[in-house]
Protein backbone atom coordinates (compact mmCIF):
# COMPACT_ATOMS: atom_id res chain seq x y z
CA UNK A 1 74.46 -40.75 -23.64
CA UNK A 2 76.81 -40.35 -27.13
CA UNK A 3 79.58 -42.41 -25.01
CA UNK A 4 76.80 -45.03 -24.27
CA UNK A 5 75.59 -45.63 -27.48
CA UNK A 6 79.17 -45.10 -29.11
CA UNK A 7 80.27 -48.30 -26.79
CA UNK A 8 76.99 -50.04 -28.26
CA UNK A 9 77.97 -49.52 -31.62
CA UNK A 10 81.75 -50.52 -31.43
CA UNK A 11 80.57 -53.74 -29.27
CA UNK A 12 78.00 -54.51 -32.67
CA UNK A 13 81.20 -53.69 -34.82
CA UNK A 14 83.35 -55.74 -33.27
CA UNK A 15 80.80 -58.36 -33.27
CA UNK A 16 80.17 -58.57 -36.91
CA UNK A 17 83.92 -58.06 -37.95
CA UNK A 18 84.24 -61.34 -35.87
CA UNK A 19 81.32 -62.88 -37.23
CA UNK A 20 82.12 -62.27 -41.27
CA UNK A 21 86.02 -63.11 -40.44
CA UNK A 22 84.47 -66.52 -39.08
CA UNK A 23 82.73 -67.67 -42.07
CA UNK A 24 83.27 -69.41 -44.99
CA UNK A 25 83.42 -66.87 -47.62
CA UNK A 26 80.64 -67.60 -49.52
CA UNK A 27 78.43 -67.23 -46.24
CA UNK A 28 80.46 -63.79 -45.07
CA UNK A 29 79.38 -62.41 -48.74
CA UNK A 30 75.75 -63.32 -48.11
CA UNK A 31 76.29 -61.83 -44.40
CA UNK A 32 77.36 -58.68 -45.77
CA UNK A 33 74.80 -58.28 -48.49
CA UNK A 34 71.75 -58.60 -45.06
CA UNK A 35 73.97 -56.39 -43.01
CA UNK A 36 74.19 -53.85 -46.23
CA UNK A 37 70.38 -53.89 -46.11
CA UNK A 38 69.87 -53.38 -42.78
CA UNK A 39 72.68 -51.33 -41.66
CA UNK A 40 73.57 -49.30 -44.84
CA UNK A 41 76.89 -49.27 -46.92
CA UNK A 42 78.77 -47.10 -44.59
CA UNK A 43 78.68 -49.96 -41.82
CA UNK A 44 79.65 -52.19 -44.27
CA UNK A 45 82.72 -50.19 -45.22
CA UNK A 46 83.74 -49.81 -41.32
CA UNK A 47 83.22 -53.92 -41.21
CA UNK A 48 85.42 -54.44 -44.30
CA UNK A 49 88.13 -51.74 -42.87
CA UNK A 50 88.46 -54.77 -40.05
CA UNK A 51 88.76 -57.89 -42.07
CA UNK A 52 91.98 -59.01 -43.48
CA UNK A 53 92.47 -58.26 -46.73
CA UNK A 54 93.33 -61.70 -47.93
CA UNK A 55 89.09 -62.74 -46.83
CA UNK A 56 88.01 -59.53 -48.55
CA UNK A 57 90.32 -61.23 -51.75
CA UNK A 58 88.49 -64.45 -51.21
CA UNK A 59 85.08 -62.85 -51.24
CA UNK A 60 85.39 -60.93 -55.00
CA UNK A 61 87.40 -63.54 -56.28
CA UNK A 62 84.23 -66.14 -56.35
CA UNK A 63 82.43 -63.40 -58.82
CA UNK A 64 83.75 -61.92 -62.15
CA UNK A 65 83.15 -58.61 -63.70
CA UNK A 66 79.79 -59.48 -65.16
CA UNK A 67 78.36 -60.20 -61.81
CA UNK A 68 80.68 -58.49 -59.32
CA UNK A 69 80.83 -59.12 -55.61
CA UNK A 70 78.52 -56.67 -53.54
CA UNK A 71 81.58 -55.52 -52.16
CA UNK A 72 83.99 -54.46 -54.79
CA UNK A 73 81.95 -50.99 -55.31
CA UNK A 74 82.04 -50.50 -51.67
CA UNK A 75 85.88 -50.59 -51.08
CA UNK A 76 87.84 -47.36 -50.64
CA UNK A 77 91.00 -46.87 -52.55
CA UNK A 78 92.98 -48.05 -49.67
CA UNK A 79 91.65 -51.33 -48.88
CA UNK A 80 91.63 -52.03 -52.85
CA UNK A 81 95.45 -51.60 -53.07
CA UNK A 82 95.97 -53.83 -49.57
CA UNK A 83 94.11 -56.36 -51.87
CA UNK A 84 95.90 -55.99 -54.67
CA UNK A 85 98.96 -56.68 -53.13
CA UNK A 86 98.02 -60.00 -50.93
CA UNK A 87 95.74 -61.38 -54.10
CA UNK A 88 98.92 -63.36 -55.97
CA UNK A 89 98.57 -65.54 -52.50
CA UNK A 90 95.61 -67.20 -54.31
CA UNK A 91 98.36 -68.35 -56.69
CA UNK A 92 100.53 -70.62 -54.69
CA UNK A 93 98.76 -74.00 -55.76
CA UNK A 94 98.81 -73.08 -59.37
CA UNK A 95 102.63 -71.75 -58.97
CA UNK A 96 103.11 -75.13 -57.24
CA UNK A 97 102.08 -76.92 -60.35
CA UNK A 98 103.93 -75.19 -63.23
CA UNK A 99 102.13 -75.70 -65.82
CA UNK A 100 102.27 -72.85 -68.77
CA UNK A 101 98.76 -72.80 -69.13
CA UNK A 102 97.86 -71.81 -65.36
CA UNK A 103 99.77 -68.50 -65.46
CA UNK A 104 97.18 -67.22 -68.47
CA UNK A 105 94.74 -68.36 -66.22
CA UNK A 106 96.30 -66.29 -63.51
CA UNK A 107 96.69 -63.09 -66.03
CA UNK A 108 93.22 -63.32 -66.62
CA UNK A 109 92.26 -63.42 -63.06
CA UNK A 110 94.06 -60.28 -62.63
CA UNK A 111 92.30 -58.71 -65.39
CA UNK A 112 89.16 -59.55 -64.04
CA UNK A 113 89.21 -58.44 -60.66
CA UNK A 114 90.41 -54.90 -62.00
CA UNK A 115 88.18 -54.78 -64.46
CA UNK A 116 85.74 -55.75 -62.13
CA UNK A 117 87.04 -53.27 -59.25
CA UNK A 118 86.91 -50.36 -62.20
CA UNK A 119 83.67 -51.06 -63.49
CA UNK A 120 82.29 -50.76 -60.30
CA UNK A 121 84.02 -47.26 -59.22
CA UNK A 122 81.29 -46.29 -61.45
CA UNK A 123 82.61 -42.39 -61.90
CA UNK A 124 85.59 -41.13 -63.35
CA UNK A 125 86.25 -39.45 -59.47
CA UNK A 126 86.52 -43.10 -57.79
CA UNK A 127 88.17 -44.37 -60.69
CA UNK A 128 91.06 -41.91 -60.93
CA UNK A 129 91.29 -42.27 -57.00
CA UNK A 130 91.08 -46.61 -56.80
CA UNK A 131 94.29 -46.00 -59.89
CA UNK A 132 95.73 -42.85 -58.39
CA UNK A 133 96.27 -45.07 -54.83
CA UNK A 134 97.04 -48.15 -57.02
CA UNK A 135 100.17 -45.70 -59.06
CA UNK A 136 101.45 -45.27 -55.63
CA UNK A 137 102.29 -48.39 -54.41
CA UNK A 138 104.76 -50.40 -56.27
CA UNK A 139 103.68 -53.93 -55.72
CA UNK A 140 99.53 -53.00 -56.45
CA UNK A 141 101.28 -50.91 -59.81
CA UNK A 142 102.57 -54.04 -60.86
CA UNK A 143 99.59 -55.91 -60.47
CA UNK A 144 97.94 -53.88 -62.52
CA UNK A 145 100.28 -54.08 -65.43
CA UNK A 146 99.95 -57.82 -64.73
CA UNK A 147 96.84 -58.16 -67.65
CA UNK A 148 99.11 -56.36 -69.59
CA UNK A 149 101.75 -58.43 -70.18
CA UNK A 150 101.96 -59.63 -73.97
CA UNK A 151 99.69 -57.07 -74.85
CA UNK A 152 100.16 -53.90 -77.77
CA UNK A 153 98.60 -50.52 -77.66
CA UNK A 154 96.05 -50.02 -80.56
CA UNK A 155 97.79 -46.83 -82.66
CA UNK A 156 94.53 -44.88 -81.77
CA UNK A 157 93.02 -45.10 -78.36
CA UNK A 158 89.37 -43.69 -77.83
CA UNK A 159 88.47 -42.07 -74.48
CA UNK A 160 85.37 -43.40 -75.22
CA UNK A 161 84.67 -46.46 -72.21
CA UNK A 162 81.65 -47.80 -74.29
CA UNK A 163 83.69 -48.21 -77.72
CA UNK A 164 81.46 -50.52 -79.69
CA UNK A 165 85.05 -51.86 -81.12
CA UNK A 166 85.89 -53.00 -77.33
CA UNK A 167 85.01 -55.91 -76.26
CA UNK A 168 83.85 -56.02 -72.57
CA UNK A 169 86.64 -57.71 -70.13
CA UNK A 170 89.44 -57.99 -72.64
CA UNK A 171 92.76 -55.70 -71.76
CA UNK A 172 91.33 -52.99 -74.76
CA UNK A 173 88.74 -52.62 -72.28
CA UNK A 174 90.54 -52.15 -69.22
CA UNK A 175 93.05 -49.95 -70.81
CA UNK A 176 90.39 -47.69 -72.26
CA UNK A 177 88.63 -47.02 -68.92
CA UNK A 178 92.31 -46.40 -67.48
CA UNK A 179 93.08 -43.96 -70.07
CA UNK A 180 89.33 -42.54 -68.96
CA UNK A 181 89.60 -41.94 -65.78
CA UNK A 182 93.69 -41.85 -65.08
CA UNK A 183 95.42 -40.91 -68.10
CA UNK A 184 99.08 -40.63 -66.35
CA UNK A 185 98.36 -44.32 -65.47
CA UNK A 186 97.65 -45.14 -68.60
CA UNK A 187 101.11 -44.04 -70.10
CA UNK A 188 102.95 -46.06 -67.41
CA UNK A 189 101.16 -48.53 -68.82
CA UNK A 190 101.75 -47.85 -72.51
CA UNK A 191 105.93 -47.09 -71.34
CA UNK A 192 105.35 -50.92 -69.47
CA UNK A 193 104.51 -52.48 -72.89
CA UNK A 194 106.80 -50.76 -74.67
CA UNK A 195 110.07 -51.90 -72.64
CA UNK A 196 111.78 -55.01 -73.27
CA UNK A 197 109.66 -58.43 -73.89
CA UNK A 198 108.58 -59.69 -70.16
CA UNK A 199 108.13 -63.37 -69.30
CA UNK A 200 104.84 -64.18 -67.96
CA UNK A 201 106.35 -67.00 -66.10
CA UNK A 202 108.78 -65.06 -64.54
CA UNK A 203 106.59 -62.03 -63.91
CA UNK A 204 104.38 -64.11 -62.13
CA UNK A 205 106.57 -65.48 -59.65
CA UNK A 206 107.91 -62.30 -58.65
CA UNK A 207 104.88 -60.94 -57.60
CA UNK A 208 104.04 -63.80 -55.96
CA UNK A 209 107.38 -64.17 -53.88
CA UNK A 210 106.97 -59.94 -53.20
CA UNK A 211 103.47 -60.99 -51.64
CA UNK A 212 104.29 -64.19 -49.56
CA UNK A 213 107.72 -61.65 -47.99
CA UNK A 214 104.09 -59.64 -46.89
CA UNK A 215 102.09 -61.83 -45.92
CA UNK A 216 104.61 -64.19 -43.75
CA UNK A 217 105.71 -61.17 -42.38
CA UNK A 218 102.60 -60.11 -41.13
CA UNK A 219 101.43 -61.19 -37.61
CA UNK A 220 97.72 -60.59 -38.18
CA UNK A 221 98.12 -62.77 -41.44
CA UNK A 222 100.67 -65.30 -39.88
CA UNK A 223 97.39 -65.86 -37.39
CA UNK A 224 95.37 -66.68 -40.50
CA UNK A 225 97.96 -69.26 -42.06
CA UNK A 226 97.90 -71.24 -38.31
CA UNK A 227 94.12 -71.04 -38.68
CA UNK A 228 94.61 -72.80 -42.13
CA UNK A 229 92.87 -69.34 -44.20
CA UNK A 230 96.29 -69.44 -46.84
CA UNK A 231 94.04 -69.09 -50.01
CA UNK A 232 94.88 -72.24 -52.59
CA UNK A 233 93.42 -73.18 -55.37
């Protein structure tokens, strides 16, 4: 009887993960949500461990961190770093282009999708684990410093995430709830803005080129680029 019904549920797995991977993202996020209501987060999370990460990209990146996708405080630690480092795909149209003022767009992207990822850990626990995963993996660690870039430290940093002096979204604020919750990622930070002056520009494109090596050397994503899924702009 547990086989039976363990078949039934992988079949209804499988089903869905092929469903949501189907759909246009703004339908898949909507599919989610009724499946979250029906099925409870935990299915969810098993459907999201199946999709590639570049459609789980696509889904939070049509929300910021004032109304975040349903999903962002559902993904583990793991899937948020496999997102991290396939997200600077989304940049190949504005790369393209080269215009100065599309890689602050791009740095502010980045700053809102880990803001919104952070804000959305909700406790310090799944904040220091999303950042602790994140330290660990050298392309996602350099995302991260990403919304960095150009920035300065403030001489006195409160561990205080609701600082009436921060203003909500900014790099202050993301820094402060870093500091919170991971303060060892924090000073790589701090040691990352302290080093020599960084282009943008140049920043930019490496992290790009690092995450098109992935992504065309990845069958299952290789798949998506013949099925015409290669995020743009």
């Amino acid at each position: 009887m547990g086989n039976e019904y363990n078949a039934v549920a992988g079949d209804r797995l499988l089903k869905d993960v092929e469903q949501v991977a189907d759909m246009p993202v703004a339908l898949a996020e909507k599919t989610i949500d009724a499946i979250a209501h029906k099925r409870g987060d935990e299915f969810v999370k098993d459907i999201l461990a199946h999709l590639p990460p570049v459609k789980i990209a696509a889904m939070l990146r049509q929300y910021d961190f004032s109304c975040p996708s349903i999903i962002s405080w559902i993904l583990t630690p793991t899937m948020i770093v496999n997102v991290l480092k396939i997200d600077p795909l989304f940049w190949k149209n504005i790369y393209d282009s080269n215009q100065s003022g599309n890689f602050y767009k791009i740095q502010n992207d980045a700053l809102d999708l880990m803001t919104s990822i952070l804000i959305n850990g909700k406790s310090r626990d799944k904040q220091g684990a999303i950042l602790k995963h994140i330290s660990k993996d050298n392309l996602s660690l350099l995302y991260l410093f990403l919304p960095f870039i150009g920035w300065q430290i403030k001489k006195k940093q409160t561990l205080m995430i609701e600082d009436p002096d921060v203003e909500l979204g900014t790099a202050d604020h993301l820094y402060e709830m870093i500091q919170w919750a991971a303060p060892y990622v924090a000073q790589q930070i701090a040691e990352f803005t302290g080093s020599a002056p960084i282009s943008l520009l140049n920043y930019i494109t490496d992290l790009w080129l690092e995450a098109f090596e992935g992504f065309d050397t990845d069958p299952e994503c290789k798949t998506l680029e013949m099925n015409m899924f290669l995020p743009v702009y």
